[in-house]
Protein backbone atom coordinates (compact mmCIF):
# COMPACT_ATOMS: atom_id res chain seq x y z
CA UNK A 1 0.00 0.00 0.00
CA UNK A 2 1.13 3.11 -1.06
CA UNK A 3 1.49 6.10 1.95
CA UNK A 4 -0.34 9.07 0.92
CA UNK A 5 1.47 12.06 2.43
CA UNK A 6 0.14 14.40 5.09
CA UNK A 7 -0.46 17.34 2.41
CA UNK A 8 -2.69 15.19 0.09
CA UNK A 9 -5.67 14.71 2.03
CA UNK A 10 -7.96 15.29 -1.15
CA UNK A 11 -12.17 15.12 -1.35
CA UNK A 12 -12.28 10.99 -2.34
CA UNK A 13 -11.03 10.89 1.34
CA UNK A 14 -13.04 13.20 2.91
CA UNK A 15 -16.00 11.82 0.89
CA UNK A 16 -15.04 8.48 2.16
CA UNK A 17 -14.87 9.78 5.75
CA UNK A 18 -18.12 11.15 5.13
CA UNK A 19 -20.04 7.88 3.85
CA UNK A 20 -18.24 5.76 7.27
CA UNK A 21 -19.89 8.00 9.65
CA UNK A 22 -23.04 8.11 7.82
CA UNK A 23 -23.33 4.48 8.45
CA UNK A 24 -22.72 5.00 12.43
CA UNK A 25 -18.96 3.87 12.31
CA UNK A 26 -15.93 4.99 13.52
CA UNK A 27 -13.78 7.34 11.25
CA UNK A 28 -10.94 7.49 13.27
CA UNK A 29 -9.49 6.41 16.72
CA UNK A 30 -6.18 6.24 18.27
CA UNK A 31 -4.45 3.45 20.25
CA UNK A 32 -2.15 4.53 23.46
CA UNK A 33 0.16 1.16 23.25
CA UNK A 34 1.93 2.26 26.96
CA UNK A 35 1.42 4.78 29.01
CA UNK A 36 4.92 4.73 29.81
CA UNK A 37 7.71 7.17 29.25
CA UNK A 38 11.38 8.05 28.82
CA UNK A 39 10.89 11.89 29.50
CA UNK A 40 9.14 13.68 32.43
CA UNK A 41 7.44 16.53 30.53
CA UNK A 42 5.79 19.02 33.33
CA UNK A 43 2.71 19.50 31.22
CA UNK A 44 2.02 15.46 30.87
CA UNK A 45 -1.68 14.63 31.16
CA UNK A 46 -0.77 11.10 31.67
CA UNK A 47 -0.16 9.25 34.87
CA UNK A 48 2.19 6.24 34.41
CA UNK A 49 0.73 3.68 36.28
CA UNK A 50 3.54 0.80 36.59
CA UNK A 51 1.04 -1.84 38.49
CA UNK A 52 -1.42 -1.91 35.79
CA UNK A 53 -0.78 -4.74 33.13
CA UNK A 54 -0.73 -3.60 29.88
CA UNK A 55 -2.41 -5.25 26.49
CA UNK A 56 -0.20 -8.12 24.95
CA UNK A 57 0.72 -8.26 21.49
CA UNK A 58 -1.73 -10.62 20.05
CA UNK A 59 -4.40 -8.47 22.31
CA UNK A 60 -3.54 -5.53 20.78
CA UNK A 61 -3.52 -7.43 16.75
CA UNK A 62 -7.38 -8.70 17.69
CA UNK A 63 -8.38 -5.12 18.51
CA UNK A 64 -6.78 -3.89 15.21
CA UNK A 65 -8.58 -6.63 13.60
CA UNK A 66 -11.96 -5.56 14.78
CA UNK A 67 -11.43 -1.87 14.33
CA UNK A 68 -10.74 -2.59 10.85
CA UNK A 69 -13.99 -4.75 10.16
CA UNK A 70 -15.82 -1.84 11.69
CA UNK A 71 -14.68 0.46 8.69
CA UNK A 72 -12.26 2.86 10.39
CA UNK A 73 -10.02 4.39 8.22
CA UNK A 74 -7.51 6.86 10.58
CA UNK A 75 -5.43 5.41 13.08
CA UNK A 76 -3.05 6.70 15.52
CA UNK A 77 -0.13 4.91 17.32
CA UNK A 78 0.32 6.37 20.50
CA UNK A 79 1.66 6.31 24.24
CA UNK A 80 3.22 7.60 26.78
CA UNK A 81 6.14 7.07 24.76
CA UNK A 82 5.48 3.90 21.62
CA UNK A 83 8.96 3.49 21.19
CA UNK A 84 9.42 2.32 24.56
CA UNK A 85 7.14 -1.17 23.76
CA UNK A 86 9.84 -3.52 22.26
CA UNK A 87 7.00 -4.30 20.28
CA UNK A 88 5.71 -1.69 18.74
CA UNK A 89 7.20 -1.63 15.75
CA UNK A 90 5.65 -5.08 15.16
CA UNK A 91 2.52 -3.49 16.12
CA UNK A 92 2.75 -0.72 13.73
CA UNK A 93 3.59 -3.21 10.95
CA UNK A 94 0.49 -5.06 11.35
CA UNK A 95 -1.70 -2.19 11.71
CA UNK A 96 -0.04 -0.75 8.36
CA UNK A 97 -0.56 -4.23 6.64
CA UNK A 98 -4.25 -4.15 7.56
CA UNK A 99 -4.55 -0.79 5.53
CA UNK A 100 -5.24 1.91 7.32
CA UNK A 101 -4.00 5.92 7.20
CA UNK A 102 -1.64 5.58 10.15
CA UNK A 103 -0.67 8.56 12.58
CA UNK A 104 2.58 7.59 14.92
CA UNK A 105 2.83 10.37 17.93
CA UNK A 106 6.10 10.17 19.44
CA UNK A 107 8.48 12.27 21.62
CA UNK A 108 11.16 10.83 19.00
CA UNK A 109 13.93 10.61 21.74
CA UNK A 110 14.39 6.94 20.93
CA UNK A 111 14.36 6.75 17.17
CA UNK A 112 17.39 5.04 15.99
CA UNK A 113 18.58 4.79 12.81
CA UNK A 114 17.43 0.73 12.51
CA UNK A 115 14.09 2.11 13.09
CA UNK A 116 13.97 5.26 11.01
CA UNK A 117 14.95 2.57 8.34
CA UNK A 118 11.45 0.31 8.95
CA UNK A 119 9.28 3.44 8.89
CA UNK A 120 10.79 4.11 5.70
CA UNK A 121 10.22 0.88 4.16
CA UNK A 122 6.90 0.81 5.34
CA UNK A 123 5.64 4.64 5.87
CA UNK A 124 2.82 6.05 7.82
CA UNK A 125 0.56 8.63 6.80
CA UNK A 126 2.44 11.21 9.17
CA UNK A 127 5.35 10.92 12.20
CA UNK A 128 4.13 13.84 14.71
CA UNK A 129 7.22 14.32 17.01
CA UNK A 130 6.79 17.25 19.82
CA UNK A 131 9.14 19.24 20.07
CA UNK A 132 8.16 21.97 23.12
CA UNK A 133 11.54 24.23 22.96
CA UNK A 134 14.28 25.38 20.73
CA UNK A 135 17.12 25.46 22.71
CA UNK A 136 18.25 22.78 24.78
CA UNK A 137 17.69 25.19 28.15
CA UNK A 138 14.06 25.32 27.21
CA UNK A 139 13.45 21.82 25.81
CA UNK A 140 14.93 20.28 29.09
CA UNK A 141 13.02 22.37 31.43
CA UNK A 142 10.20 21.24 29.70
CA UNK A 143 11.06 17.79 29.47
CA UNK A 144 13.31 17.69 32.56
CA UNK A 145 15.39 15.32 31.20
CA UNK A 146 19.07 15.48 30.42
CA UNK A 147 20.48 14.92 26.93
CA UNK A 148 16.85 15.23 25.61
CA UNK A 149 17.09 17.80 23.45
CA UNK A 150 20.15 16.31 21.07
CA UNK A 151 18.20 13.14 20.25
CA UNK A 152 15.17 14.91 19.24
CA UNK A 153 16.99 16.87 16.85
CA UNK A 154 18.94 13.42 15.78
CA UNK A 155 15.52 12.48 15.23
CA UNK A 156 14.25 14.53 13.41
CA UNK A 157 17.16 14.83 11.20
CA UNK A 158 16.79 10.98 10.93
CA UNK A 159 13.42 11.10 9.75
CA UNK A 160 13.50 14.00 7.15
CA UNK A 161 16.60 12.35 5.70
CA UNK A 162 14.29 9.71 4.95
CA UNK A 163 12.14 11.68 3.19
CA UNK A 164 9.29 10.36 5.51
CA UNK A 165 5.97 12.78 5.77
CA UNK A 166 7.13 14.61 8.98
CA UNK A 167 4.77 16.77 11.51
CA UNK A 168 6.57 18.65 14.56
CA UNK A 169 4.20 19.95 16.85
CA UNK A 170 3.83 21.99 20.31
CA UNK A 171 2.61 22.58 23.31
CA UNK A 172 2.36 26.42 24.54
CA UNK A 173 3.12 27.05 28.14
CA UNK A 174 4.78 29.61 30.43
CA UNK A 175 7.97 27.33 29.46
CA UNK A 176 8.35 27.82 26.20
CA UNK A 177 6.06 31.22 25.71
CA UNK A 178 8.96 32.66 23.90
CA UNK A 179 10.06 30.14 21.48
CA UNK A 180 6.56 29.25 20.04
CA UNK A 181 7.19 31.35 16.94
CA UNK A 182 10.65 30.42 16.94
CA UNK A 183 9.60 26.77 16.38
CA UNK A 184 7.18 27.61 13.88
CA UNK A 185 10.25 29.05 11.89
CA UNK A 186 12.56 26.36 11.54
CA UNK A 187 9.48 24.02 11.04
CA UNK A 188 8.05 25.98 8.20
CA UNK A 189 11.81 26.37 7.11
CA UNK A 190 12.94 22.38 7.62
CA UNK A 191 9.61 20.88 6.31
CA UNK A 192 7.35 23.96 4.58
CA UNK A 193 4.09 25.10 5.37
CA UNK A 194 1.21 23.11 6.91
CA UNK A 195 3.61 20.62 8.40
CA UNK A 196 3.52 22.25 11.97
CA UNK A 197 1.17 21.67 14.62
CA UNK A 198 0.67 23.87 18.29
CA UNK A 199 -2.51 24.01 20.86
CA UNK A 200 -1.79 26.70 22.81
CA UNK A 201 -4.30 25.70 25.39
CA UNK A 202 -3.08 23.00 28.07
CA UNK A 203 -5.81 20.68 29.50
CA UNK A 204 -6.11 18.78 32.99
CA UNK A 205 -4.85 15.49 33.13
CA UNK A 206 -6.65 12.53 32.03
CA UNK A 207 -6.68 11.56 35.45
CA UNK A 208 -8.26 14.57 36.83
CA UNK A 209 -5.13 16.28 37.57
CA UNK A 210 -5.25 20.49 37.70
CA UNK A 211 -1.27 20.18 37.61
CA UNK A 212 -0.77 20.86 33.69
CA UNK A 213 -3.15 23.43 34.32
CA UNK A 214 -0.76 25.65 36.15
CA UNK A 215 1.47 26.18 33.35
CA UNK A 216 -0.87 27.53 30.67
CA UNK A 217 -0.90 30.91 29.04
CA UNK A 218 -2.83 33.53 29.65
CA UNK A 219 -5.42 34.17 27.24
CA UNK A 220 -3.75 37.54 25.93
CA UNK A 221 -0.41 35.69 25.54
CA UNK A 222 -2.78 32.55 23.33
CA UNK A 223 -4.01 35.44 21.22
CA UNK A 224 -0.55 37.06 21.19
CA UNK A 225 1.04 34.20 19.99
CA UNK A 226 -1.63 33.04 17.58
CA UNK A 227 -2.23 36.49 15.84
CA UNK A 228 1.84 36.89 15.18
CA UNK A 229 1.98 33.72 13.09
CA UNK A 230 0.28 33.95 9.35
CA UNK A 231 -0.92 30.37 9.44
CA UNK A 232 -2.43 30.46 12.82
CA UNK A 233 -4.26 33.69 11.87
CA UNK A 234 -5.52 32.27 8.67
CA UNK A 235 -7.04 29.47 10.54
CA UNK A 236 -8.86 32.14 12.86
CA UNK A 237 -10.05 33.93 10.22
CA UNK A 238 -11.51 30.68 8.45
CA UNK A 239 -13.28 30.26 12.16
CA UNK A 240 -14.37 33.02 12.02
CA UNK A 241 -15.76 33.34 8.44
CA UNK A 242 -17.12 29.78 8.04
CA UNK A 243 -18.39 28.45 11.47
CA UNK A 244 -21.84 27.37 11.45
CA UNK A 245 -24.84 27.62 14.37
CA UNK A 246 -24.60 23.96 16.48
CA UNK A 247 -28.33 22.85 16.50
CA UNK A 248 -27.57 20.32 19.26
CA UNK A 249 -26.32 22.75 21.39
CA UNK A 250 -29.20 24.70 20.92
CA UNK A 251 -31.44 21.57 21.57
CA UNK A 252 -29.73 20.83 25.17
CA UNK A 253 -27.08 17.86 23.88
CA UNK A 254 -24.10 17.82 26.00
CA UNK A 255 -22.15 17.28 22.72
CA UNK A 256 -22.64 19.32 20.18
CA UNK A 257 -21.95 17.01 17.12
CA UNK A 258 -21.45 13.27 16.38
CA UNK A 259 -19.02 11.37 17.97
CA UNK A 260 -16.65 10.09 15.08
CA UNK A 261 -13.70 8.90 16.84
CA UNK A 262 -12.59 6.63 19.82
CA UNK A 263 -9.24 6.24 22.07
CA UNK A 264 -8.02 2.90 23.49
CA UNK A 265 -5.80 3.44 26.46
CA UNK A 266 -2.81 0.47 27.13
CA UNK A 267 -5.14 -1.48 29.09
CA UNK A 268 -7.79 -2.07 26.71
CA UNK A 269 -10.29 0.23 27.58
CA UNK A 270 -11.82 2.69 24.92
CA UNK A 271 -13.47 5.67 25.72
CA UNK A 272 -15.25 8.43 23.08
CA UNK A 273 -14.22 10.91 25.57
CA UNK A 274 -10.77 10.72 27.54
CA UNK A 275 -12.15 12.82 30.74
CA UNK A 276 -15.30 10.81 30.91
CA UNK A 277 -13.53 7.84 33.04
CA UNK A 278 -16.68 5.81 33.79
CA UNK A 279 -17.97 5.56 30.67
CA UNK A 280 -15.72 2.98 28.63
CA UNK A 281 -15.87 -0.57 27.07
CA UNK A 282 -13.65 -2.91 27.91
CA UNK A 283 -12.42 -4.42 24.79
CA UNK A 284 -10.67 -7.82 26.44
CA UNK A 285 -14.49 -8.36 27.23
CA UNK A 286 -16.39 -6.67 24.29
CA UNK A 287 -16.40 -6.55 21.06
CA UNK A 288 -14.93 -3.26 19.52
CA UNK A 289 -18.07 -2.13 17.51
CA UNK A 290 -20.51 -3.28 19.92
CA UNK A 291 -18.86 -1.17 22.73
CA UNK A 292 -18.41 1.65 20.24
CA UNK A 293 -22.13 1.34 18.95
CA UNK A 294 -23.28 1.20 23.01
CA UNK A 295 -21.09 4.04 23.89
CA UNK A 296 -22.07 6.60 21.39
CA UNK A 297 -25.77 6.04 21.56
CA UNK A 298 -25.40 6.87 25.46
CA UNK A 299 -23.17 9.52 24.89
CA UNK A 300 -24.63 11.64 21.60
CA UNK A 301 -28.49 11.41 23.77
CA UNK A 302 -27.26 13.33 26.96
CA UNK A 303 -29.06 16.29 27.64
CA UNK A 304 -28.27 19.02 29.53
CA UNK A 305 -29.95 19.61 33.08
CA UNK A 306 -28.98 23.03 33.79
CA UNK A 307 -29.46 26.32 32.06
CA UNK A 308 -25.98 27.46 31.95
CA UNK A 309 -24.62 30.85 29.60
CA UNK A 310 -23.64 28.17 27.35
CA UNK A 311 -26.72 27.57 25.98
CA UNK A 312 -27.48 30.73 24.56
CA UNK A 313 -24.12 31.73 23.34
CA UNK A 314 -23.52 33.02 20.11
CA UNK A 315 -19.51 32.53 20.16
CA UNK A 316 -19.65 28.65 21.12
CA UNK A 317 -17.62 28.02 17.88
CA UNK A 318 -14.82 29.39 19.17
CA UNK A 319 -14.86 27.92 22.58
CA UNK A 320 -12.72 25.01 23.44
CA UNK A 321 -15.92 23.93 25.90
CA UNK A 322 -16.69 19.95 26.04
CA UNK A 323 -18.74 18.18 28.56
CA UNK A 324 -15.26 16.34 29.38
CA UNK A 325 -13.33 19.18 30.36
CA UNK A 326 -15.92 20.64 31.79
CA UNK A 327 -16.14 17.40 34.25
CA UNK A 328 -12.76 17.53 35.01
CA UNK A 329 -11.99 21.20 35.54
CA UNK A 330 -15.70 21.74 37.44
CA UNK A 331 -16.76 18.58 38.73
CA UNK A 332 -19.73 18.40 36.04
CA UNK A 333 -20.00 18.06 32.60
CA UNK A 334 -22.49 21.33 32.11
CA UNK A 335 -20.84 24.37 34.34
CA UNK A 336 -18.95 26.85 32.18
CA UNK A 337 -14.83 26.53 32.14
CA UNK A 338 -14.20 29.96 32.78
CA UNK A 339 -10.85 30.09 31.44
CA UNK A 340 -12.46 28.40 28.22
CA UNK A 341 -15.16 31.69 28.59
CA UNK A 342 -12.70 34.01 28.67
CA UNK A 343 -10.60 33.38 25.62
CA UNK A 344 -13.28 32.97 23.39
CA UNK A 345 -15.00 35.95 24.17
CA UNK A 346 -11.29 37.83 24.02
CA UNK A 347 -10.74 35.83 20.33
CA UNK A 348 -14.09 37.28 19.36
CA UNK A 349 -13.77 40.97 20.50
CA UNK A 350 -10.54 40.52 17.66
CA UNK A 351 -12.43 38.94 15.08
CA UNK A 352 -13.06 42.44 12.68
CA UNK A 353 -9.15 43.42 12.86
CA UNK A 354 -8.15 39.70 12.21
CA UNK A 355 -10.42 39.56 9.56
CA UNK A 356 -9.42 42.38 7.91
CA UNK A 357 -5.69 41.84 8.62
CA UNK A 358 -5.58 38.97 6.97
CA UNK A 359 -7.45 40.01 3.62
């Protein structure tokens, strides 16, 4: 199977995506393979949890082979770290021989050569490696981990050597506030444009931790950041000129649209929502598309109890509000986030100068 390259996502595929979740299926999911890690990133939402027994190999295959009957087409190889399973790239071979569009996230500390040269004989879709400073002062304060910094660079020297379809992306935090734009440089001048990914919003921790929380931006340093970089601002101004109304939010669904993907954590248990811990199947018991089908039906028909601003607000496009976070920031899944509130109304009270700014 040929690897189609991050840049050529054209309209067969989107069509295709289109006709999967018509039929109630998954489009895409994403598989954490360990929750482990080599680095000790500040910002981590995950916990490790070394007493937990992970999936096995064949465990892992049966899942792929059941996602794949149930007509998903994305999938992403994830951790913790991925490298770290002396499996994995077994794992990835298999789930690349079964045909689907396949996303590896990885810190990229532990790409060697030997396995830069497997990814190349057999390619993914995209290799997303984060890389959350510029300078190794930065990048190890982040990652608090000596001699980080000079094997992600290896790496990603390795890997665009290769010529394989390369993503860096970023986390913004008080950390690295100052090198954000710096690393969209040299990744729009290593790779070109569209090949550079940051959220510049930090969430709680999967396990309801408020610890990443501490680091985040303010919201005038988001919108600082985001309205000095050409493609971030040409992404707000598409927001801003092509959202449409939610009519499920305006009919009192928690979630305001389909739920199209999934995420399998190391111990087989997949969830539609990360922050929604009690609601999962647990796939060494139940069948992947049976758990998916019982899952979303529960999910997509919650309504909302309360009469909160959210409701009636006119800017909800732009907020990064989800019954998850919501949970985990709040204790519910309905009470306003107000940091959430508070950038979106900021992002809107720019929209006329970034709209004309950008024309």
């Amino acid at each position: 199977m040929s690897s189609i390259r991050f840049d050529e996502k054209d309209n067969y595929i989107e069509r295709l995506e289109k006709k999967i979740f018509s039929q109630g299926r998954p489009v895409s999911g994403q598989i954490d393979v360990t929750y482990q890690c080599n680095l000790k990133c500040q910002h981590c939402f995950i916990k490790q949890e070394e007493y937990k027994k992970e999936l096995e190999f064949d465990e892992i295959t049966r899942i792929i082979n059941d996602i794949k009957k149930a007509g998903c087409l994305w999938l992403c190889l994830s951790g913790g770290e991925p490298f770290l399973r002396k499996d994995f790239l077994d794992i990835y071979t298999y789930a690349r021989k079964r045909g689907f569009l396949i996303s590896i996230f990885t810190n990229g500390t532990l790409i060697t050569p030997r396995i830069a040269d497997c990814l190349a004989e057999f390619p993914p879709y995209s290799i997303e490696i984060t890389l959350n400073g510029l300078t190794k002062k930065v990048y190890e304060e982040v990652t608090q981990i000596k001699g980080s910094f000079i094997r992600v660079m290896r790496a990603i020297e390795m890997i665009k050597e290769r010529g394989l379809p390369l993503v860096l992306k970023s986390n913004g935090m008080k950390i690295n506030r100052d090198e954000i734009l710096k690393i969209t440089k040299f990744s729009e001048e290593l790779l070109g444009k569209k090949r550079f990914r940051c959220d510049l919003v930090l969430y709680p921790g999967i396990d309801g931790s408020k610890k990443p929380c501490s680091l985040r931006l303010t919201p005038d340093e988001i919108l600082n950041i985001q309205y000095s970089d050409n493609e971030m601002l040409s992404l707000c101004r598409e927001q801003f000129l092509h959202h449409k109304e939610n009519a499920r939010l305006k009919e009192g669904y928690l979630f305001p649209c389909g739920l199209t993907s999934f995420h399998i954590d190391p111990y087989g248990e997949m969830r539609l929502c990360s922050f929604i811990k009690e609601e999962y199947a647990d796939l060494k018991e139940e069948e992947f598309l049976k758990g998916f089908i019982r899952l979303y039906s529960k999910l997509t028909s919650l309504k909302a109890k309360k009469n909160t601003k959210c409701r009636d607000c006119k800017i909800d496009y732009l907020c990064r509000q989800c019954p998850g976070r919501a949970l985990v920031e709040n204790g519910d899944m309905e009470s306003p986030v107000e940091f959430y509130c508070e950038l979106a109304h900021k992002q809107e009270e720019m929209k006329e100068e970034v709209v004309k700014k950008v024309l």
